[in-house]
C-alpha atoms as a PDB file:
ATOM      1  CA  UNK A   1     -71.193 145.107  62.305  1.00  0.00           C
ATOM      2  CA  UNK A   2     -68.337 146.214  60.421  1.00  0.00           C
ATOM      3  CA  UNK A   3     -67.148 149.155  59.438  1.00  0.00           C
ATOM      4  CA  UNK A   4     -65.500 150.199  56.458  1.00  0.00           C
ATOM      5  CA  UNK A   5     -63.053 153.086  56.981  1.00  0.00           C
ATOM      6  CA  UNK A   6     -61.953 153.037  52.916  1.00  0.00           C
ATOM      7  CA  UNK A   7     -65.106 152.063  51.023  1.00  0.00           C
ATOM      8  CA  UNK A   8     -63.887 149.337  48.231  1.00  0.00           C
ATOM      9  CA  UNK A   9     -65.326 149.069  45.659  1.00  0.00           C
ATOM     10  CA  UNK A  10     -67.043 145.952  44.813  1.00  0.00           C
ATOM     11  CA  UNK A  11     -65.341 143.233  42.393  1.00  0.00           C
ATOM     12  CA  UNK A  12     -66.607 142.867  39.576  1.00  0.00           C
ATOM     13  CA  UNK A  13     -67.018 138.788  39.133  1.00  0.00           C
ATOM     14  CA  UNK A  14     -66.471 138.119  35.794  1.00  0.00           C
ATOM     15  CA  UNK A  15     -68.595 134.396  34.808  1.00  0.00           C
ATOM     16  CA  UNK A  16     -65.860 133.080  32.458  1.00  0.00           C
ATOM     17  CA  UNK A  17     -63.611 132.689  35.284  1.00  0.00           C
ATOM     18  CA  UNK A  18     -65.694 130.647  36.805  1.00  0.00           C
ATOM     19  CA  UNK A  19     -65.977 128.381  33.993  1.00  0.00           C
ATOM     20  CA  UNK A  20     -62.254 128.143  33.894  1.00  0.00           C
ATOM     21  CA  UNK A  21     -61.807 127.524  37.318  1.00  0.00           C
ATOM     22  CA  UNK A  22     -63.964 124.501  36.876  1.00  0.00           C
ATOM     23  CA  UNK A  23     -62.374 123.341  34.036  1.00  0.00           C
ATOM     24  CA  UNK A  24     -59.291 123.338  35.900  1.00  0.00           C
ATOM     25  CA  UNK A  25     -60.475 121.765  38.711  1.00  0.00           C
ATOM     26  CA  UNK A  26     -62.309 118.795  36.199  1.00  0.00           C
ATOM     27  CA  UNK A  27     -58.558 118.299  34.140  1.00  0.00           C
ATOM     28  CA  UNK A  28     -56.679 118.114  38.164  1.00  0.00           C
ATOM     29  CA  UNK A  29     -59.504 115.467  38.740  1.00  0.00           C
ATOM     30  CA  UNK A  30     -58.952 113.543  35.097  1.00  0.00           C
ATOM     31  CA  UNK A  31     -55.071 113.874  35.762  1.00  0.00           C
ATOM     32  CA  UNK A  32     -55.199 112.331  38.874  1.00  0.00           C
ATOM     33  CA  UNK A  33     -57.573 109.510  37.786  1.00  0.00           C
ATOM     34  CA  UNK A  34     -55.232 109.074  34.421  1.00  0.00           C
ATOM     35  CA  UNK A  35     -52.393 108.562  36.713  1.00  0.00           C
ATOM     36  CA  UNK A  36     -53.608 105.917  39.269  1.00  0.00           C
ATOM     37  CA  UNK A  37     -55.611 104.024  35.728  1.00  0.00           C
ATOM     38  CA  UNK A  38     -52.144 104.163  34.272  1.00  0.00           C
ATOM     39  CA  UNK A  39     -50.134 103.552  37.171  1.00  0.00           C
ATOM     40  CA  UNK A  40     -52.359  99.851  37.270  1.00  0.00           C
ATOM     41  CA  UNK A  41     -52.083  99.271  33.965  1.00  0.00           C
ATOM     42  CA  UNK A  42     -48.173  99.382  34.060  1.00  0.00           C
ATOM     43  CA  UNK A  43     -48.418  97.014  36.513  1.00  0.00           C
ATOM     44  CA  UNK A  44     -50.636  94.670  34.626  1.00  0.00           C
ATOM     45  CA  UNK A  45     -48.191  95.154  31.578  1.00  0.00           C
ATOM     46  CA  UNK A  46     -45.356  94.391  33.581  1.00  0.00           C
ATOM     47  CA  UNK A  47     -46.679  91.013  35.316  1.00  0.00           C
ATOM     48  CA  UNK A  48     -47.759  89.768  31.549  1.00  0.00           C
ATOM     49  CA  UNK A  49     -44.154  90.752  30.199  1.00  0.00           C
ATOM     50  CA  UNK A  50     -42.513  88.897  32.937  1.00  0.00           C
ATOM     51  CA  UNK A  51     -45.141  85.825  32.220  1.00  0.00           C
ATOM     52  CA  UNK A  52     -44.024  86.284  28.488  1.00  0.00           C
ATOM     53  CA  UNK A  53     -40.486  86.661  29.288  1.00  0.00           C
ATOM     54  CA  UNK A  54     -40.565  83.401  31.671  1.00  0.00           C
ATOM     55  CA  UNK A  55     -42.465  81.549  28.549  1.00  0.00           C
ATOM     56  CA  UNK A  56     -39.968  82.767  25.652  1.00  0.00           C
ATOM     57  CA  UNK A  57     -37.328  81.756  28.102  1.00  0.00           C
ATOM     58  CA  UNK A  58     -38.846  78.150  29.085  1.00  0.00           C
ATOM     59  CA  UNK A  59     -39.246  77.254  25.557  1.00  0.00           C
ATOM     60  CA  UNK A  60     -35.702  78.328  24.413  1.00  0.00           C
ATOM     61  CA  UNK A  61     -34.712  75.971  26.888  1.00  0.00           C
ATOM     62  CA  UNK A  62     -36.784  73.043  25.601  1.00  0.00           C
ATOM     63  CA  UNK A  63     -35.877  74.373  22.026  1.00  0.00           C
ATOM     64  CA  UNK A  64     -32.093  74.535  23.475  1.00  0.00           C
ATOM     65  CA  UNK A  65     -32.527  70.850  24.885  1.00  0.00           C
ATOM     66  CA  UNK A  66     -33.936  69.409  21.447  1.00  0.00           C
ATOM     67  CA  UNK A  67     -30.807  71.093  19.832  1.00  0.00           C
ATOM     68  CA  UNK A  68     -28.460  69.583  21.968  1.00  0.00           C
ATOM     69  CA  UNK A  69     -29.783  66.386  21.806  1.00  0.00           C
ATOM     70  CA  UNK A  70     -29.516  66.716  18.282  1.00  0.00           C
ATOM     71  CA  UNK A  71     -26.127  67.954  18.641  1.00  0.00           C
ATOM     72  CA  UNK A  72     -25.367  64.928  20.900  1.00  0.00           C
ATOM     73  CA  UNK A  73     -26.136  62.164  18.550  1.00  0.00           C
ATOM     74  CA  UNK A  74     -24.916  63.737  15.416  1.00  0.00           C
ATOM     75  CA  UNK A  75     -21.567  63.754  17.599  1.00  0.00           C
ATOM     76  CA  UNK A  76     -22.144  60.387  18.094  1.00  0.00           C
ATOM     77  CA  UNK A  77     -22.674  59.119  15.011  1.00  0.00           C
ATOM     78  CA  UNK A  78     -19.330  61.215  13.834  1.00  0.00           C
ATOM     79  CA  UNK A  79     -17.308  59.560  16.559  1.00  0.00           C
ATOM     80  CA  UNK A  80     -18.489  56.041  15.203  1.00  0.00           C
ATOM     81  CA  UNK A  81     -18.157  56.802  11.753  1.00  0.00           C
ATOM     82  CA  UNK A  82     -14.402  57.894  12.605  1.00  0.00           C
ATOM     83  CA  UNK A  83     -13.677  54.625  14.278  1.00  0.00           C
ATOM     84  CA  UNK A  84     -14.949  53.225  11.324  1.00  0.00           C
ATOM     85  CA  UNK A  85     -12.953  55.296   8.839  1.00  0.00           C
ATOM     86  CA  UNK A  86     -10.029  54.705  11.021  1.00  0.00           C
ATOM     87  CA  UNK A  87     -10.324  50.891  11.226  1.00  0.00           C
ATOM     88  CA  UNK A  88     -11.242  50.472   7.375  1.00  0.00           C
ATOM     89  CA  UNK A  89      -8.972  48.735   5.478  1.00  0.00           C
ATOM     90  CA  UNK A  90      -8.681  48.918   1.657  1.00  0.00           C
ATOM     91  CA  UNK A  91      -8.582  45.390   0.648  1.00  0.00           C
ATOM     92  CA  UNK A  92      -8.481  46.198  -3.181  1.00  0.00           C
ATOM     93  CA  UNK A  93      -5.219  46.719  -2.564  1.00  0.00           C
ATOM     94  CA  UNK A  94      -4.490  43.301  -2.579  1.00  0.00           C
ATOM     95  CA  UNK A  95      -4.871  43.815  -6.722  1.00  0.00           C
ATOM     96  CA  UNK A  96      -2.461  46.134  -6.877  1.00  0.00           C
ATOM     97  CA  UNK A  97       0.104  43.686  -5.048  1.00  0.00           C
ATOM     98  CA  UNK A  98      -1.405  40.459  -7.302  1.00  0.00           C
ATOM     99  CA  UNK A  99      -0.776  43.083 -10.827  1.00  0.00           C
ATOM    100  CA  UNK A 100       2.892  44.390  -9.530  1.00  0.00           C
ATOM    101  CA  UNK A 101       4.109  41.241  -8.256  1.00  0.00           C
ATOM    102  CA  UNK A 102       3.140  38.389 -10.819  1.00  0.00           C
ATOM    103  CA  UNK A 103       5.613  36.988 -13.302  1.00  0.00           C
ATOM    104  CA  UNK A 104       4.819  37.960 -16.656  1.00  0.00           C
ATOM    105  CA  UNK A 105       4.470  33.519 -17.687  1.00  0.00           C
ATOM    106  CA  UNK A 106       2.456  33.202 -14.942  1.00  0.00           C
ATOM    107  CA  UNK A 107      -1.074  33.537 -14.369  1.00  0.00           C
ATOM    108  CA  UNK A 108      -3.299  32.939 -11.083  1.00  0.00           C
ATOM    109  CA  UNK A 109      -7.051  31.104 -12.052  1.00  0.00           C
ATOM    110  CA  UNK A 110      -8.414  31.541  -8.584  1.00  0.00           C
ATOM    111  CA  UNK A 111      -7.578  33.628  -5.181  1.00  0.00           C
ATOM    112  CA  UNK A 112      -9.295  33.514  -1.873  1.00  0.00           C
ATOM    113  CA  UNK A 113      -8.282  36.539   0.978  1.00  0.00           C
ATOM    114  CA  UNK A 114      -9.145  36.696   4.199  1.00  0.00           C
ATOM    115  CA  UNK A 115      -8.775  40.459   5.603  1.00  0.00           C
ATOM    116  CA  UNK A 116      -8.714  39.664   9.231  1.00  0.00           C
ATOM    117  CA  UNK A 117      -5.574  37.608   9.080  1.00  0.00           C
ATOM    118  CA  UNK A 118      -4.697  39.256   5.875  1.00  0.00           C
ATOM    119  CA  UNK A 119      -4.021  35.634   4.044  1.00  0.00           C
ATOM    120  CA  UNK A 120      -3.994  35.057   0.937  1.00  0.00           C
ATOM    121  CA  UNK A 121      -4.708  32.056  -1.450  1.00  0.00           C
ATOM    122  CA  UNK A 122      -3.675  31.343  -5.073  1.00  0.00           C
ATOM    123  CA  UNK A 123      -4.183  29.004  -7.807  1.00  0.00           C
ATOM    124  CA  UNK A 124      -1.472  29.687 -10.269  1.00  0.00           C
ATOM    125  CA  UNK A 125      -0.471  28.305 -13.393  1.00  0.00           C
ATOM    126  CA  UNK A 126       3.678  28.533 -14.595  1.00  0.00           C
ATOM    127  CA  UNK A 127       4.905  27.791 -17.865  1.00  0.00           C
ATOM    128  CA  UNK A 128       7.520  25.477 -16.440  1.00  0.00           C
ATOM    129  CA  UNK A 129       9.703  25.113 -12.985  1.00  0.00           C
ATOM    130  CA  UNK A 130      12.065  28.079 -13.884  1.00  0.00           C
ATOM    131  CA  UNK A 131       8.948  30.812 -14.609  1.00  0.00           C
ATOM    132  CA  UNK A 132       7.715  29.080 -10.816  1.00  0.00           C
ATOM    133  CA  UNK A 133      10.985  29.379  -8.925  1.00  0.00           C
ATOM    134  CA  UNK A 134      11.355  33.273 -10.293  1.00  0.00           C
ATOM    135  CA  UNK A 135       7.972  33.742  -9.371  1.00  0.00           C
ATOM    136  CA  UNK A 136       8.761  32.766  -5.687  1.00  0.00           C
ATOM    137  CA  UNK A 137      11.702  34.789  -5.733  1.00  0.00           C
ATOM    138  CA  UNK A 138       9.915  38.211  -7.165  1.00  0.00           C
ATOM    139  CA  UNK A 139       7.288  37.439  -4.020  1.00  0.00           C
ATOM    140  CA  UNK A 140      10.012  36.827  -1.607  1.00  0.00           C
ATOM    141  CA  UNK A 141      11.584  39.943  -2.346  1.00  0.00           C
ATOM    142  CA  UNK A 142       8.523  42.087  -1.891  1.00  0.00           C
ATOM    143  CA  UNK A 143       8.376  43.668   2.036  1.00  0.00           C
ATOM    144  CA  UNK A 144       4.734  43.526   2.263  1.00  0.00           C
ATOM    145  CA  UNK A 145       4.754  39.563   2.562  1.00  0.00           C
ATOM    146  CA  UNK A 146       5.242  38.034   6.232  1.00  0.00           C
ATOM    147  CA  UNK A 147       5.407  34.705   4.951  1.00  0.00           C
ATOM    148  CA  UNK A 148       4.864  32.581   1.989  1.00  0.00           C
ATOM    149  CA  UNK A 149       4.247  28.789   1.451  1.00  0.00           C
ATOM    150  CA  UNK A 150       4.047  26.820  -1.922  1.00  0.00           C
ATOM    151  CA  UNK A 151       1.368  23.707  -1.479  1.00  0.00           C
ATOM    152  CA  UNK A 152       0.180  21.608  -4.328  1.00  0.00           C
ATOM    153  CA  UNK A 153       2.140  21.374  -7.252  1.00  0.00           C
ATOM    154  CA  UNK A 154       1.300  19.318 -10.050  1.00  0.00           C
ATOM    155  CA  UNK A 155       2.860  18.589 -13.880  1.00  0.00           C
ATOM    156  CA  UNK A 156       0.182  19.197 -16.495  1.00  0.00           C
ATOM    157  CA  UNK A 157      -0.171  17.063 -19.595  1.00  0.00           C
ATOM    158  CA  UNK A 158       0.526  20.120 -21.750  1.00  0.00           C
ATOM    159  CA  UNK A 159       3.678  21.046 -19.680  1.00  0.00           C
ATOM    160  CA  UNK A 160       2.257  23.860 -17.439  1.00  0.00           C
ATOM    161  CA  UNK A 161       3.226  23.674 -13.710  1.00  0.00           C
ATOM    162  CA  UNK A 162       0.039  24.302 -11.279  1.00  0.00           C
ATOM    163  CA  UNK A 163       0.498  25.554  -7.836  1.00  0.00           C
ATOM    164  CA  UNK A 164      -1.166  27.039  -4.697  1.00  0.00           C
ATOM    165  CA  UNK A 165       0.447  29.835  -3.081  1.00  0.00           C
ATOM    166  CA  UNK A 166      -0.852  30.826   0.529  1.00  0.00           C
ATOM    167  CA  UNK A 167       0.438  34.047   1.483  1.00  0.00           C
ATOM    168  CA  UNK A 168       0.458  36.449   4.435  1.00  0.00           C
ATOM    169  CA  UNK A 169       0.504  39.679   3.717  1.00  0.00           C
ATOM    170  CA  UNK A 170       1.504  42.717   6.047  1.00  0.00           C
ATOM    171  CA  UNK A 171      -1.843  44.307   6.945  1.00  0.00           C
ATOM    172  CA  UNK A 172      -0.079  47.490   6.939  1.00  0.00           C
ATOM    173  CA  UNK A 173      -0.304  47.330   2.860  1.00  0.00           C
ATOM    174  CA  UNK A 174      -4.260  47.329   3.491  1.00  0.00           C
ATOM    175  CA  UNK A 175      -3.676  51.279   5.918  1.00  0.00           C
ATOM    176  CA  UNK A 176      -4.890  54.511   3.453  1.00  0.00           C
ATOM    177  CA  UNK A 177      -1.366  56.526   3.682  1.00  0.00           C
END
């Protein structure tokens, strides 16, 4: 038995405090609960971003991959078409040289040019021996001509000299400048 040397009064339990106290203790219980639901659900979010992450990433690759391979053969197809442009020759040129370097009395009826060997073959008509021979002379004077032979020449019954002229030409006259 124990004795009470001061008598206390008895406290006075008040019942709302108990109804806080277990409200308290109910929100420590939620909190914790929240926390570990939340803590797993991080994780879960976390795994799928990675998984998202590692699919965005895989198909920027392949996406990457098409582009260069696109990028490739458009590269390609520039590189040929440069080769091309390089190597092409302008052959109408060789109208420009036919118009500047024909005698005004003579006049050519047929031409054949081969651009590979950059030859060329006339069928000319001269008024008479004298338009012919300054018509060689106005070609031999010209620098785009390597070389120049005179085959076939006839006396018409109306007077006119014909002629074939085969010429090689410089294929420089054929580069764009």
């Amino acid at each position: 038995m124990a004795f009470n040397i001061i008598p206390k009064k008895e406290i006075e339990k008040k019942p709302w405090l108990d109804w806080v106290f277990y409200f308290c203790l109910i929100l420590l219980i939620i909190s914790v609960l929240s926390y570990f639901v939340l803590e797993y659900s991080l994780k879960g979010a976390e795994a799928e971003s990675k998984d998202l992450e590692n699919k965005i990433f895989e198909q920027q690759n392949e996406e990457n991959n098409q582009l260069k391979e696109k990028l490739i053969l458009n590269q390609k197809k520039i590189d040929d078409f440069s080769v091309v442009l390089k190597e092409h020759k302008l052959t109408s040129q060789v109208f420009t040289f036919i118009q500047n370097s024909t005698h005004p009395e003579v006049s050519f009826m047929d031409f054949s040019f081969n651009s590979t060997n950059s030859s060329l073959i006339l069928s000319g008509q001269a008024s008479n021996f004298k338009t012919l021979g300054e018509q060689l002379l106005i070609l031999q004077r010209q620098e785009n001509i390597q070389n120049i032979e005179l085959s076939n020449i006839s006396l018409m019954e109306e007077g006119n000299i014909d002629f074939n002229l085969d010429i090689v030409l410089n294929p420089k006259i054929f580069v764009k400048q």
